[in-house]
Protein backbone atom coordinates (compact mmCIF):
# COMPACT_ATOMS: atom_id res chain seq x y z
CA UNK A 1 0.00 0.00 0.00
CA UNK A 2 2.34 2.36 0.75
CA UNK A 3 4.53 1.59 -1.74
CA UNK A 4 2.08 1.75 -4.50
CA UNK A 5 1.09 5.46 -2.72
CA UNK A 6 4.90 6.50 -2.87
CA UNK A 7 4.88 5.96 -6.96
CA UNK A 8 1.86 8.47 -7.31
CA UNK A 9 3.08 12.13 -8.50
CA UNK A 10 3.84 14.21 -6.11
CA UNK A 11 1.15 16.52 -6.54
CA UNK A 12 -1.59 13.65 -6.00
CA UNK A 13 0.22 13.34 -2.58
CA UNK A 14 0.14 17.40 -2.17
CA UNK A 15 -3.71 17.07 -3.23
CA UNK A 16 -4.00 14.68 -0.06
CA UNK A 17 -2.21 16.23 1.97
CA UNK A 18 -4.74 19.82 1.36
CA UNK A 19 -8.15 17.43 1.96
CA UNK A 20 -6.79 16.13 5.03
CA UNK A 21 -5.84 19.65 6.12
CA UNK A 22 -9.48 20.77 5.13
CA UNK A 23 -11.08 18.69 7.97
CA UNK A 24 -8.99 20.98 11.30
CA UNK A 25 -11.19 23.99 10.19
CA UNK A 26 -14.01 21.97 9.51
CA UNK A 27 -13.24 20.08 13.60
CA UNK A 28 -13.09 23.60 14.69
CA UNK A 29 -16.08 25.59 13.56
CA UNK A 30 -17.76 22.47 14.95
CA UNK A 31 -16.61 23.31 18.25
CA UNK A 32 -17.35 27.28 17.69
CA UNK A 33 -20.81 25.98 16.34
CA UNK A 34 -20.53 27.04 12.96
CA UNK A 35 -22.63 24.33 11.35
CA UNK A 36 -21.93 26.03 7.68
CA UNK A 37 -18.56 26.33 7.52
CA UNK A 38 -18.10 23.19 9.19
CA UNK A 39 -20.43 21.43 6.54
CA UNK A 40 -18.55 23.03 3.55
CA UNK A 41 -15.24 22.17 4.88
CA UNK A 42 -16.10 18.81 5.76
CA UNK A 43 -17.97 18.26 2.41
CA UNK A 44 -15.29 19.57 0.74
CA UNK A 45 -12.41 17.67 2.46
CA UNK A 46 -13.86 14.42 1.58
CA UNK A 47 -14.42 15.52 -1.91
CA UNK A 48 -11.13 15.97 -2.48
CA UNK A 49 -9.55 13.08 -1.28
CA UNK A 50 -11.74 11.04 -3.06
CA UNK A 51 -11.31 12.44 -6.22
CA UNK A 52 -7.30 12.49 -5.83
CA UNK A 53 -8.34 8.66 -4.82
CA UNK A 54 -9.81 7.91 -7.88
CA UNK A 55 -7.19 9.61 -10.09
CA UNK A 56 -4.18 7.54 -8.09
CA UNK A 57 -5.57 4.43 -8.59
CA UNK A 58 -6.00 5.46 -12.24
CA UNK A 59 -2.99 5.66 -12.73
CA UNK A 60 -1.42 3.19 -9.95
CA UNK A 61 -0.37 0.65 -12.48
CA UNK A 62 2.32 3.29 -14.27
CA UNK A 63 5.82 3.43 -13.23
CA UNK A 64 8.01 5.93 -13.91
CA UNK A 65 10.91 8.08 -12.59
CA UNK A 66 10.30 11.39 -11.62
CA UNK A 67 13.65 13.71 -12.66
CA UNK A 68 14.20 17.04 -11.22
CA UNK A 69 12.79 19.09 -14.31
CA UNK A 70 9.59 17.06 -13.44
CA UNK A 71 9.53 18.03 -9.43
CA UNK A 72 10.28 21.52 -10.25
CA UNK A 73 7.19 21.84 -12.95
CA UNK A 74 5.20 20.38 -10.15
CA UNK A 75 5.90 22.84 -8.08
CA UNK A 76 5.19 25.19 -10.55
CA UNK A 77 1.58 23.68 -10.77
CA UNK A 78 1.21 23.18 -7.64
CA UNK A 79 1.31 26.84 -6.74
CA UNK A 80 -0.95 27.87 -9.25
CA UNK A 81 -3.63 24.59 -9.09
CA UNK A 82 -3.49 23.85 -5.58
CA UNK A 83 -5.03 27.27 -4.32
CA UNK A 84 -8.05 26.48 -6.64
CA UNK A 85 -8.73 23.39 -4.68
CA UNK A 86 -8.20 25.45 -1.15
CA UNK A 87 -10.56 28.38 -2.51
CA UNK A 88 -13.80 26.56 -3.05
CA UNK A 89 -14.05 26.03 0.22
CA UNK A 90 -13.15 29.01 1.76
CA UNK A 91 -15.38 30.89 -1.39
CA UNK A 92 -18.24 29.11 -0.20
CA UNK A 93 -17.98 29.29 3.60
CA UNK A 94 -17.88 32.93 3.18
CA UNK A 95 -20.68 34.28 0.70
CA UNK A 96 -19.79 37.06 0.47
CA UNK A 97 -16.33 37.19 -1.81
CA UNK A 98 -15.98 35.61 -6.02
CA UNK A 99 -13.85 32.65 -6.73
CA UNK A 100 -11.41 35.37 -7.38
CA UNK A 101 -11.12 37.04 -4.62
CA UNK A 102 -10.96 33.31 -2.52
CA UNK A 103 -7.92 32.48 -5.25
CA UNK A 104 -6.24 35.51 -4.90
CA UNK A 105 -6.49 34.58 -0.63
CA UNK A 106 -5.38 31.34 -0.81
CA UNK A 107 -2.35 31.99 -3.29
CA UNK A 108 -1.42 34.94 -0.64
CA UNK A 109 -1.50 32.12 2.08
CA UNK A 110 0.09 29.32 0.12
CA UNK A 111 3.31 31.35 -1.24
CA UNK A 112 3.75 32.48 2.33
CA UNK A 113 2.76 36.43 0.92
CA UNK A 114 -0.02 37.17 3.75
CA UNK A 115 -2.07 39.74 1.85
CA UNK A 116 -5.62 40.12 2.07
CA UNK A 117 -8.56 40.98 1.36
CA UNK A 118 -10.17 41.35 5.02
CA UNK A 119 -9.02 44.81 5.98
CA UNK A 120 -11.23 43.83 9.39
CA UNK A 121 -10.25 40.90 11.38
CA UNK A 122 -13.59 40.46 12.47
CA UNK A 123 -14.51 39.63 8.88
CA UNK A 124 -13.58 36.04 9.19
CA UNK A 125 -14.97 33.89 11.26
CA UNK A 126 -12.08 32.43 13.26
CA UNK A 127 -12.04 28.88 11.23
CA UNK A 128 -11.33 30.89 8.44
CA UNK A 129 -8.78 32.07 9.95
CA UNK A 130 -7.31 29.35 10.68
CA UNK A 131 -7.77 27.66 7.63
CA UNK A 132 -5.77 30.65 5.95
CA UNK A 133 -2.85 30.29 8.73
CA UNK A 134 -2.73 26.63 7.57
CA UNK A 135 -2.10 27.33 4.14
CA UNK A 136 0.46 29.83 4.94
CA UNK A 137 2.06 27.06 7.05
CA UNK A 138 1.81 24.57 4.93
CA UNK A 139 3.52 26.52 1.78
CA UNK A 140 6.07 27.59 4.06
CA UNK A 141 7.37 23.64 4.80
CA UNK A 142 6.51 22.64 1.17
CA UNK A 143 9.04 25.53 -0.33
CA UNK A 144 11.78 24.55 2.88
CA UNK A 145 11.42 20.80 2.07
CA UNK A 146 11.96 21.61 -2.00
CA UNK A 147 14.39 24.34 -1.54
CA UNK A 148 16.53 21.38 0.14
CA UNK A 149 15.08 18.11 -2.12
CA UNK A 150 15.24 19.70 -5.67
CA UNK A 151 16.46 23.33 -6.00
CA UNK A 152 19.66 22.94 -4.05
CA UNK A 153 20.59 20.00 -6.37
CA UNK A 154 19.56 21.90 -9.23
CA UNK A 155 21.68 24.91 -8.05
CA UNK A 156 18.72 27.42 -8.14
CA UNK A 157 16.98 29.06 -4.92
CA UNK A 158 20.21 31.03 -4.44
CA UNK A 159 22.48 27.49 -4.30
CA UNK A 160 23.82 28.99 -7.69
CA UNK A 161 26.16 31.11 -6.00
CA UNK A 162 27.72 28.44 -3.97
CA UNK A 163 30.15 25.99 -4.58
CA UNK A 164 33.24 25.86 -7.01
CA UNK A 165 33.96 25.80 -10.36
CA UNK A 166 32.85 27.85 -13.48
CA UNK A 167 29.49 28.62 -15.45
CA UNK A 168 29.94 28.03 -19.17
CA UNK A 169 28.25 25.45 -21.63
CA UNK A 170 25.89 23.53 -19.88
CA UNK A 171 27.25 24.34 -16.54
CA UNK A 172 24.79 27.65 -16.58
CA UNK A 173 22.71 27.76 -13.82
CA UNK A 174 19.72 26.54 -16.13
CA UNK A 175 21.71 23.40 -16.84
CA UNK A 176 23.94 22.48 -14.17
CA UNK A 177 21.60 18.91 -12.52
CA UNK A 178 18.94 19.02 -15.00
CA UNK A 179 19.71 15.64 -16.55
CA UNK A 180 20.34 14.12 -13.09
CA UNK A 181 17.58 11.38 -12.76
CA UNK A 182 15.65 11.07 -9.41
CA UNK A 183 12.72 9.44 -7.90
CA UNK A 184 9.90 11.64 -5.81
CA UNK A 185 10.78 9.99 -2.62
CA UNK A 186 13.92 11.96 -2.16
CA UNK A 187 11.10 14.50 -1.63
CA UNK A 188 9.55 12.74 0.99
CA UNK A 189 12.97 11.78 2.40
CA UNK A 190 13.61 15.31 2.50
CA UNK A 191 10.34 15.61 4.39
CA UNK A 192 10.64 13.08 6.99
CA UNK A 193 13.87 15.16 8.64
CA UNK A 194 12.20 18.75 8.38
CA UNK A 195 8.36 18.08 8.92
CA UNK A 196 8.99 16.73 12.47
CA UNK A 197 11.13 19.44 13.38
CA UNK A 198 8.87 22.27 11.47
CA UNK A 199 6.48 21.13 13.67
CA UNK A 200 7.89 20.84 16.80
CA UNK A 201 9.01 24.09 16.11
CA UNK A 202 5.51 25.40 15.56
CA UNK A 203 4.58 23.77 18.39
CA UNK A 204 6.76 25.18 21.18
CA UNK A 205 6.35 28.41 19.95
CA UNK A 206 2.77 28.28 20.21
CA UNK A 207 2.77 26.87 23.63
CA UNK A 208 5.55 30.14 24.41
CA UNK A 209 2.86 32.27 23.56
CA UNK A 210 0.00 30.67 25.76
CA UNK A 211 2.05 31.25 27.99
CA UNK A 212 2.58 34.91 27.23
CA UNK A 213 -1.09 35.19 27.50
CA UNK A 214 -2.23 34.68 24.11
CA UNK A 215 -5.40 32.99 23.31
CA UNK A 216 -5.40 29.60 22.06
CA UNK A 217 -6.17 30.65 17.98
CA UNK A 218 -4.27 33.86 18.04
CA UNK A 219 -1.16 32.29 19.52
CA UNK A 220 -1.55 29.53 17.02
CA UNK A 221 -2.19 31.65 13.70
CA UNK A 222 1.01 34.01 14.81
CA UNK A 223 3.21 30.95 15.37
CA UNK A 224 2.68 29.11 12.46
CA UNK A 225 2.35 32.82 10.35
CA UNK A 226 6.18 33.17 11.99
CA UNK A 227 7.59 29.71 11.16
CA UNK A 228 6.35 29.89 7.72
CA UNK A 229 7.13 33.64 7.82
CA UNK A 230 3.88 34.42 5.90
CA UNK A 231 2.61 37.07 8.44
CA UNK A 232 -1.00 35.69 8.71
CA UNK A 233 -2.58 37.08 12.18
CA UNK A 234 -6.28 36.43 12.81
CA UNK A 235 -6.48 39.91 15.06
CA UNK A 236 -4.66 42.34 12.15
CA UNK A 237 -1.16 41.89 13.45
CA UNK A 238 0.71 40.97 16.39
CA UNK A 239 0.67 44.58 17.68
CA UNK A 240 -3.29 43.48 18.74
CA UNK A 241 -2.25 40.22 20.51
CA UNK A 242 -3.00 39.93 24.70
CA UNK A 243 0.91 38.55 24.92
CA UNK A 244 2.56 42.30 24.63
CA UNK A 245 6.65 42.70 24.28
CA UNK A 246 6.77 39.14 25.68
CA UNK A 247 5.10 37.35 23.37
CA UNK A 248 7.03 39.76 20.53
CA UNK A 249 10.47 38.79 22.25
CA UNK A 250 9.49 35.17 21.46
CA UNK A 251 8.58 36.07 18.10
CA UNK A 252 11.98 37.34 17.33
CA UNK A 253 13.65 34.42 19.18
CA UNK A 254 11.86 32.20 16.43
CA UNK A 255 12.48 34.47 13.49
CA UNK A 256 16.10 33.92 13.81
CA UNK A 257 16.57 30.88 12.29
CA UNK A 258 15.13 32.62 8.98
CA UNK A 259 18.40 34.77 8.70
CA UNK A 260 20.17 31.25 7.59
CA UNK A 261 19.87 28.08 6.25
CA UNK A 262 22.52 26.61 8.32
CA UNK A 263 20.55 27.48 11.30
CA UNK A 264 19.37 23.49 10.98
CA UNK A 265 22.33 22.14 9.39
CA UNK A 266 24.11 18.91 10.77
CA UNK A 267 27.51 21.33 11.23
CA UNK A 268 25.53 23.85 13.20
CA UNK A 269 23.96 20.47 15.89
CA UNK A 270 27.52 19.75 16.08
CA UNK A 271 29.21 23.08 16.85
CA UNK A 272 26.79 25.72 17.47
CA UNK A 273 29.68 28.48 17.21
CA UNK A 274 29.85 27.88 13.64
CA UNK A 275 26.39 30.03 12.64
CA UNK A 276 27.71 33.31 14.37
CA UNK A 277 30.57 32.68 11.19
CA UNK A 278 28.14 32.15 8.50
CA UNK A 279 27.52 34.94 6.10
CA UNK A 280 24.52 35.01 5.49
CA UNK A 281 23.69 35.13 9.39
CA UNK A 282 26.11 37.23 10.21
CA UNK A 283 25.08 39.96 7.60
CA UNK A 284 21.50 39.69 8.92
CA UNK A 285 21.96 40.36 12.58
CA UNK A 286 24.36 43.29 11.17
CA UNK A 287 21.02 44.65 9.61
CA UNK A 288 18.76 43.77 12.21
CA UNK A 289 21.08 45.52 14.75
CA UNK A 290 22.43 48.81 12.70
CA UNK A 291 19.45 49.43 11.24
CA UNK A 292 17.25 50.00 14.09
CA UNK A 293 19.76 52.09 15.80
CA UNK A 294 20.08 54.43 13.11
CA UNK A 295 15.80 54.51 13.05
CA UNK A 296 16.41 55.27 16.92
CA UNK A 297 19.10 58.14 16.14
CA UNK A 298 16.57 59.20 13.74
CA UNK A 299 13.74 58.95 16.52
CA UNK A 300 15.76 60.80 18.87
CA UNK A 301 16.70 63.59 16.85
CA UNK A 302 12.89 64.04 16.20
CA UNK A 303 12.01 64.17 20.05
CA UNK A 304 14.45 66.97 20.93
CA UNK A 305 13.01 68.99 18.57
CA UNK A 306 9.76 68.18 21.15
CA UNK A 307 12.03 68.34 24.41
CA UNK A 308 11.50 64.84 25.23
CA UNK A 309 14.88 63.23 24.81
CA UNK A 310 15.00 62.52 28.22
CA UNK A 311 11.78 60.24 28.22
CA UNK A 312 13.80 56.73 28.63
CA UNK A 313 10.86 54.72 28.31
CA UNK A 314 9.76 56.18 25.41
CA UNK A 315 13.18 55.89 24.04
CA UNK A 316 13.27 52.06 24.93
CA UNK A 317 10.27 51.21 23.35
CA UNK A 318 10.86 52.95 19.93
CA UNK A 319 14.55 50.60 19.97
CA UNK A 320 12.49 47.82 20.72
CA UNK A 321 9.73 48.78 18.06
CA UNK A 322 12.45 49.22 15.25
CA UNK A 323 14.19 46.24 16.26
CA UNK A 324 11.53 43.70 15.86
CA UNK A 325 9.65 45.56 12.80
CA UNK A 326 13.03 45.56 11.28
CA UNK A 327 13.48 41.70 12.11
CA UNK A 328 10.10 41.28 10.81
CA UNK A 329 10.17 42.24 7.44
CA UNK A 330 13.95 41.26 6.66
CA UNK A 331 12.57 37.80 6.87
CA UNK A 332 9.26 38.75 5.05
CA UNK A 333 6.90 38.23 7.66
CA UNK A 334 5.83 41.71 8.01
CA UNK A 335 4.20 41.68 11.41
CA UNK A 336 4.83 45.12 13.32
CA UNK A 337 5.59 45.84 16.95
CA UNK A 338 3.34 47.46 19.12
CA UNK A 339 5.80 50.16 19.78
CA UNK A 340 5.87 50.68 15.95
CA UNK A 341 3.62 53.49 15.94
CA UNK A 342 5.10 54.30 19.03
CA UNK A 343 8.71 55.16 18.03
CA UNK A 344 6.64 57.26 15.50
CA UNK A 345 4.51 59.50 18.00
CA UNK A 346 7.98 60.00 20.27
CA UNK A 347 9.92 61.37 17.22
CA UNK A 348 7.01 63.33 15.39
CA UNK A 349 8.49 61.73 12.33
CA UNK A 350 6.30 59.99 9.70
CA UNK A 351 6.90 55.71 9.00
CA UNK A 352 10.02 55.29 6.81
CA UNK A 353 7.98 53.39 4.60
CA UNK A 354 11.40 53.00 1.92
CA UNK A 355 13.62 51.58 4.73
CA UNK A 356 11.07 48.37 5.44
CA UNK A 357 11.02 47.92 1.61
CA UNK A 358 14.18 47.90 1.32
CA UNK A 359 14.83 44.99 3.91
CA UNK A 360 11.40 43.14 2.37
CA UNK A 361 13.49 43.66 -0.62
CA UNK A 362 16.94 41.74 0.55
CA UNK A 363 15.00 39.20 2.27
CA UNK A 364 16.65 36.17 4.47
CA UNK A 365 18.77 33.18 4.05
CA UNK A 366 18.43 30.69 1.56
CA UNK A 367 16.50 27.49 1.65
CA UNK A 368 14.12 28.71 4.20
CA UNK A 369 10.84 30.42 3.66
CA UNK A 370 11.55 33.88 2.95
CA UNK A 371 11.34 35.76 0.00
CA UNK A 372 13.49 38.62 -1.61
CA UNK A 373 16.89 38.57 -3.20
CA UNK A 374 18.57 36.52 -0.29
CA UNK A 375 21.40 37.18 1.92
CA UNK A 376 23.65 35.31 0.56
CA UNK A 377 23.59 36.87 -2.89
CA UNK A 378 23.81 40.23 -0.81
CA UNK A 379 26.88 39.00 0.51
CA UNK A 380 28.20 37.91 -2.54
CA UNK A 381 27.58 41.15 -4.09
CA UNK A 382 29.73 43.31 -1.05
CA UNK A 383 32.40 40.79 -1.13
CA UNK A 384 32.65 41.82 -4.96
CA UNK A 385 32.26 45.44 -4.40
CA UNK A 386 34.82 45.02 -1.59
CA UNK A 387 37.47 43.47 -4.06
CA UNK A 388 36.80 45.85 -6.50
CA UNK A 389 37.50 48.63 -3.98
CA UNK A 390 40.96 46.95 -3.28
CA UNK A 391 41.88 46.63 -6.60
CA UNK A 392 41.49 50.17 -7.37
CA UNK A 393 43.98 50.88 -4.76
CA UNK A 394 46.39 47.91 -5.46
CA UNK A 395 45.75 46.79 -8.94
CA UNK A 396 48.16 44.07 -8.98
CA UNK A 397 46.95 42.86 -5.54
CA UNK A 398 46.03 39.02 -5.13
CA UNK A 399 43.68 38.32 -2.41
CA UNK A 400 43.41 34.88 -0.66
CA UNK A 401 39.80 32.90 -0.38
CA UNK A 402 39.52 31.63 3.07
CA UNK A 403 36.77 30.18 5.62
CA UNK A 404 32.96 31.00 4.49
CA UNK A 405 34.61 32.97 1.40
CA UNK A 406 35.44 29.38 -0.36
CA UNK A 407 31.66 28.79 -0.37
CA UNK A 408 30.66 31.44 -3.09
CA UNK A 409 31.44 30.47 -6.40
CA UNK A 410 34.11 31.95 -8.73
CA UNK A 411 31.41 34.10 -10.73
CA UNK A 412 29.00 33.84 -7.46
CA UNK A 413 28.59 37.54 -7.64
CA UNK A 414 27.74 37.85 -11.43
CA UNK A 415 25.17 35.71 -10.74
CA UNK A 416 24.10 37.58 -7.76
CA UNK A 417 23.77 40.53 -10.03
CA UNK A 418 21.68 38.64 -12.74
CA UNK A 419 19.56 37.32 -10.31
CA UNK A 420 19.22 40.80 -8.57
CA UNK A 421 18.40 42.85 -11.74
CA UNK A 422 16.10 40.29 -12.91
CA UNK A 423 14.16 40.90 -9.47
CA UNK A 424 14.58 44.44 -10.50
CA UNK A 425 12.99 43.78 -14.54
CA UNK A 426 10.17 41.93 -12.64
CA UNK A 427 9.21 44.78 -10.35
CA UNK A 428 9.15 46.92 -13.01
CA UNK A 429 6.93 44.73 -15.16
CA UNK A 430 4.20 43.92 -12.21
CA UNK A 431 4.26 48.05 -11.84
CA UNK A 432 3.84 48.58 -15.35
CA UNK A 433 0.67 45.94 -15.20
CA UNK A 434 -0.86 47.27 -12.62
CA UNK A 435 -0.44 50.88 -13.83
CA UNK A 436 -2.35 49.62 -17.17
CA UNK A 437 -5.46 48.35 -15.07
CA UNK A 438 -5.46 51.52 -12.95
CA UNK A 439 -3.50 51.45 -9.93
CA UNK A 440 -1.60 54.59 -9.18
CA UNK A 441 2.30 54.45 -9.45
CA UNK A 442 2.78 54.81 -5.77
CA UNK A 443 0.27 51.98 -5.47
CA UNK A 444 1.68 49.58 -7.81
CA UNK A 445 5.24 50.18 -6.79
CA UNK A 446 4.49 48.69 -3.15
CA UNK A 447 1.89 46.48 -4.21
CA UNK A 448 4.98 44.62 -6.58
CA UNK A 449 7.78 44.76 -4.00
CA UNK A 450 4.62 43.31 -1.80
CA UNK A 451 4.17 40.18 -4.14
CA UNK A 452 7.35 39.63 -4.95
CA UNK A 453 9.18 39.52 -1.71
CA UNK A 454 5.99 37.74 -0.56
CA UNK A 455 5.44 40.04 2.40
CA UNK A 456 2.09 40.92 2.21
CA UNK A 457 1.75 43.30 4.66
CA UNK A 458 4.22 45.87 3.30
CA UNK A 459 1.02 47.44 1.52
CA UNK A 460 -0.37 48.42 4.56
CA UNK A 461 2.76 49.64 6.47
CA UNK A 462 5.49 51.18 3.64
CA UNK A 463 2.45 53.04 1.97
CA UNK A 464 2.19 56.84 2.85
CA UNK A 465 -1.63 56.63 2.27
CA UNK A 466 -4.37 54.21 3.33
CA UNK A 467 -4.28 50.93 1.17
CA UNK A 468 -6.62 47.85 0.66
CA UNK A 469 -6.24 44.83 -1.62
CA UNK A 470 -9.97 44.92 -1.78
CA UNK A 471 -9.97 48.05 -3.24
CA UNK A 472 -8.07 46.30 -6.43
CA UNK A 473 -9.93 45.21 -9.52
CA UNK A 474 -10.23 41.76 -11.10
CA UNK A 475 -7.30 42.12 -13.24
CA UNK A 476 -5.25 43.47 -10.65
CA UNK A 477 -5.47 40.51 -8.08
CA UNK A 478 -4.57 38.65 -11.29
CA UNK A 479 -1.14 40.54 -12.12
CA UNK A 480 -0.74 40.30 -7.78
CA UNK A 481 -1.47 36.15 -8.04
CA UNK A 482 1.13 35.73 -10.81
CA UNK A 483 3.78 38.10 -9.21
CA UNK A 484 3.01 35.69 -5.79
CA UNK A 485 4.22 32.65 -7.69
CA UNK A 486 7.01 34.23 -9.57
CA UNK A 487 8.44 35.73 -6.06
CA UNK A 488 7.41 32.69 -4.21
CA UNK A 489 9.53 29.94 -7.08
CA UNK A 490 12.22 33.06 -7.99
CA UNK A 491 12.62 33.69 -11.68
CA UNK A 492 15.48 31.82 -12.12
CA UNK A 493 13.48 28.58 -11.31
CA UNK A 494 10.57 29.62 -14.04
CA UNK A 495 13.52 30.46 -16.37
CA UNK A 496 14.78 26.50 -15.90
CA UNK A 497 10.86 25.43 -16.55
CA UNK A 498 10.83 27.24 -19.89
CA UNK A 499 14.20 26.31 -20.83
CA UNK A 500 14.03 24.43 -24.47
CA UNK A 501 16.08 21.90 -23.22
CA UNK A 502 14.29 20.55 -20.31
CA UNK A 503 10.78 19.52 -23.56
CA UNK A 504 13.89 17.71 -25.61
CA UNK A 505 13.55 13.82 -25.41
């Protein structure tokens, strides 16, 4: 039996895996007594995994190995089809939104983005809620277990930058593991190490936050919103939860490990000491610590133009407010502190809307589930502009590659650059398609760096005016859906899907 289940595609098994998920909303509104959603959820669970069911045993008696090329086209589909099967549900427990609008909210939960169209918490009914926090999570382990199972070997997901050697011929980063043959179980393989330990993750941090006096749903929307950095809060944002600065000090605690993929690595287990040398970690505490204290210079030269410099409390809580907004949307998660709006009010100084775009903009560490450009290829790219710099004062100066240095491949930062104006090209296109359907250039510029970094609520916060996804038209939350994806898989890994070579043979 289970052998027979382990030759089905891998999206058959993702297909599953969404029914089963369907029936913890439908357990919950039960509880809460909502008969309807309950019903639809139920209904709709069942449906679902009867259907995938049908279609498995279908085609049960095929064999066939499943390449890379093929597990990266299914998570291509996956992305796109897989939200239609999680929107009629949620479409029909509401009544009140088109199939549109309940696509466009369930590809914001499943590419970990966190946009939505509920400006009003209250909105939802709390199963709803949670139905959209389990999306989030769930797209958040399914990008972590690829990003490890198929784009690492494929050298894509920022892995391109890594490792030694040169990129010519077939050794582009389009190329380089495509003919490598593979069976879907290294997926699952994959799986069985990081689900139990995504999990247990999730787990502990929503007990943390009982504890800080959250209630039961809120705590568990916000932890799995932070493990799958999606930003998903069924209250409008952690700044509303009952757990205050403690439960945001445990938030940060767990945001961490987003800064770097060898956070969880088998050398990290073994010698803990070696993430404070890792680049991309160190380069993201260096933003998550300078940055805030230049917002708090910033702060305090606002409040003694007001004479309050000497308010130490104040003071305190704008650091802390910088610090953990700052933290939040360098990893894409894009909850804000309570003392957000805080630091504001003490200075007299508007949001700096450009500075959390920015950091939504670099992102965090590869192979986890942020978004954005990636630390590592920032690194790459300041190594390079640190050579450079050296050169121009001692031309004929050789400089020896040592310790995390060896890691980044000889033309690691060219590719860092591609990648980076790429990102660039793409923003620019999802602005110039939203500018053709109507939305104002101020609008559409957030709105892309929104989708494409997959941090959601970055429309709400780096926007000088009042903003709602609501307020967008049907071809709009199109353009929005397919910049998701694109930032969600990175363009490099669409590139590799449309690459001539992977349709020969």
């Amino acid at each position: 039996m289970l052998s027979a289940l382990a030759k089905l595609p891998l999206l058959l098994h993702l297909c599953l895996i969404a029914g089963a998920a369907m029936l913890v909303p439908a357990a919950h509104a039960l509880v809460i007594e909502e008969f309807h959603v309950a019903r639809t959820f139920f209904y709709a669970g069942i449906l679902v995994f009867v259907i995938t069911t049908f279609i498995g045993i279908a085609i049960s008696g095929r064999t066939k190995h499943y390449s890379q090329r093929d597990q990266l086209l299914t998570l291509v589909v996956s992305f796109v089809f897989l939200p239609v099967i999680m929107a009629v549900p949620f479409q029909e427990a509401t009544r009140t939104i088109g199939f549109l609008s309940a696509y466009f909210e369930m590809v914001s939960s499943f590419t970990t983005t966190g946009a939505t169209l509920f400006d009003k918490a209250g909105s939802l009914s709390p199963s709803l809620h949670l139905w959209r926090s389990i999306v989030g999570w769930m797209g958040g382990l399914l990008i972590w277990i690829v990003a490890a199972a198929t784009l690492a070997p494929m050298n894509l997901g920022g892995f391109e930058i890594t490792g030694a050697g040169t990129v010519s011929g077939d050794q582009s980063v389009v190329h380089r593991g495509m003919g490598k043959k593979t069976q879907a179980g290294r997926v699952w393989q994959t799986a069985g190490v990081l689900a139990p330990l995504y999990a247990a993750l999730t787990l502990g941090l929503w007990v943390l936050l009982l504890i800080a006096g959250d209630r039961p749903l809120v705590a568990l929307c916000h932890a799995m919103g932070v493990l799958s950095t999606s930003g998903i809060s069924p209250v409008g944002g952690t700044e509303y939860a009952s757990s205050g600065v403690g439960g945001e000090v445990v938030l940060f605690l767990f945001l961490i490990p987003a800064l770097s993929r060898m956070t969880f690595s088998r050398e990290v287990l073994l010698n803990p000491e070696r993430v404070l040398i890792d680049p991309e970690f160190k380069v993201g505490m260096l933003i998550v610590v300078c940055v805030p204290s230049l917002l708090f210079l910033r702060h305090w030269i606002g409040a003694i133009e007001v004479n309050e410099q000497a308010n130490w409390v104040a003071g305190i809580n704008a650091f802390w407010g910088s610090m953990f907004t700052v933290m939040s949307f360098l990893t894409t998660t894009g909850y804000e502190s309570m003392h957000w709006e805080a630091a504001r009010g003490w200075s007299g100084l508007p949001a700096p809307g450009v500075v959390l775009i920015g950091l939504a903009i670099i992102g965090g560490g590869v192979a986890t589930t942020t978004g954005g450009v990636k630390l590592l290829r920032v690194y790459a790219l300041y190594m390079h502009g640190l050579r450079e710099m050296e050169k121009l004062v001692h031309p004929s100066s050789v400089r020896a590659i040592g310790g995390p240095g060896r890691r980044i491949h000889q033309q690691g930062a060219y590719l860092a650059w591609l990648f980076f104006m790429i990102f660039a090209l793409s923003i620019a296109a999802i602005m110039a398609m939203l500018t053709a359907v109507g939305v104002t250039f101020e609008e559409a510029m957030v709105v892309a760096v929104a989708a494409l970094s997959t941090t959601g609520p970055l429309a709400h916060a780096a926007a000088e005016t009042s903003f709602s996804y609501a307020a967008l038209g049907s071809g709009a939350k199109l353009i929005l859906c397919f910049a998701m994806v694109l930032g969600r898989l990175e363009a490099l890994a669409l590139i590799a899907v449309f690459n001539p070579n992977f349709w020969r043979n």
